[in-house]
Protein backbone atom coordinates (compact mmCIF):
# COMPACT_ATOMS: atom_id res chain seq x y z
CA UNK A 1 13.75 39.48 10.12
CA UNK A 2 12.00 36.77 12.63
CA UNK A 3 11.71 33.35 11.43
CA UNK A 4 9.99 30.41 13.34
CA UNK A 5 11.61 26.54 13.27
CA UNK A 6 8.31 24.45 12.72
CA UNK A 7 7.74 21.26 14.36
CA UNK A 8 9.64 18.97 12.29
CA UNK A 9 12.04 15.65 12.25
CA UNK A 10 15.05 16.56 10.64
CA UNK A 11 16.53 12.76 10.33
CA UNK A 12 13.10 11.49 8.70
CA UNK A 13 13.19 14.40 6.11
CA UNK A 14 16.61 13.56 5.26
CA UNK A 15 15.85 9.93 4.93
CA UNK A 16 12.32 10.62 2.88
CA UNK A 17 14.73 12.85 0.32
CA UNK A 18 17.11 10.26 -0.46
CA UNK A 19 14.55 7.60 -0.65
CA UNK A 20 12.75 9.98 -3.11
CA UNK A 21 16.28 10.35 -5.48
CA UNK A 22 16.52 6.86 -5.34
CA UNK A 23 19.72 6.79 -4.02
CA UNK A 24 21.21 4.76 -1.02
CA UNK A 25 22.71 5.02 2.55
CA UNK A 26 26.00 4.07 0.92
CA UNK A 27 26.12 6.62 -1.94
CA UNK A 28 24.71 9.60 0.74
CA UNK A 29 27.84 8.27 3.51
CA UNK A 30 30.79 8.29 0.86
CA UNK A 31 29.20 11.59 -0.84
CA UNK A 32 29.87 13.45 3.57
CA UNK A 33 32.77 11.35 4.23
CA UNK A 34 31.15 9.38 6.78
CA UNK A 35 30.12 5.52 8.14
CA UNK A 36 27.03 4.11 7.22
CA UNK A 37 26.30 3.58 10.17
CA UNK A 38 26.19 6.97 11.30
CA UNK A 39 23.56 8.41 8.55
CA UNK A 40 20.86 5.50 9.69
CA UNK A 41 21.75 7.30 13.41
CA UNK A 42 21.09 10.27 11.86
CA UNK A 43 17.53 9.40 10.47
CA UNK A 44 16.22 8.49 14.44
CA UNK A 45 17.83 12.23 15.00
CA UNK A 46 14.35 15.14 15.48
CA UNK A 47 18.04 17.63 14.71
CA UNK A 48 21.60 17.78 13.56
CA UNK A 49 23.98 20.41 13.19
CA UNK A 50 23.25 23.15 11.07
CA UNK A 51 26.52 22.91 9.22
CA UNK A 52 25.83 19.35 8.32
CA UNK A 53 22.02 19.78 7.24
CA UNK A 54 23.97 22.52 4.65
CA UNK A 55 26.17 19.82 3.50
CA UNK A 56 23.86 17.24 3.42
CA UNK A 57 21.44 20.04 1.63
CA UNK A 58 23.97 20.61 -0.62
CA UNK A 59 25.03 16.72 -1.53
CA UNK A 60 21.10 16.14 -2.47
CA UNK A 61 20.60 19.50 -3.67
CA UNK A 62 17.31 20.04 -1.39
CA UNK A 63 17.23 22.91 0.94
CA UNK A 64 16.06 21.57 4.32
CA UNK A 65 16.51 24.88 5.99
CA UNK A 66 13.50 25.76 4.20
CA UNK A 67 11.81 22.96 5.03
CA UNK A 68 12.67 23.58 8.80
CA UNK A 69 11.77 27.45 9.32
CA UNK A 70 9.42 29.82 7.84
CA UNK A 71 8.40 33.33 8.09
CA UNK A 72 5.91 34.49 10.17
């Protein structure tokens, strides 16, 4: 199985998702145990680590790893 990352901005995703739930910086840092300040650092970020896009996938229950690769 191949799969191709597109050309993407993780951090704006991310941001455009929560924005879309309605729900804030505060409620998405307490919900991965982290500062505020370091999920607006993470919106300016074009990738994270996989194992936090799956947590933060799982918190907003939107799968970015689909939204990041495809299938050629």
């Amino acid at each position: 199985m191949k799969f191709v990352m597109k050309d993407v901005h993780v951090g704006n995703m991310i941001h455009e998702e929560l924005s879309r739930q309605g729900r804030t910086v505060a409620w998405l840092a307490k919900a991965i145990c982290c500062e505020k300040s370091n999920i607006y650092k993470l919106f300016n970020r074009k990738s994270i680590d996989l194992a936090q896009l799956i947590q933060i996938s799982q918190v907003l229950e939107h799968n970015f790893l689909r939204d990041c690769y495809e299938e050629p």
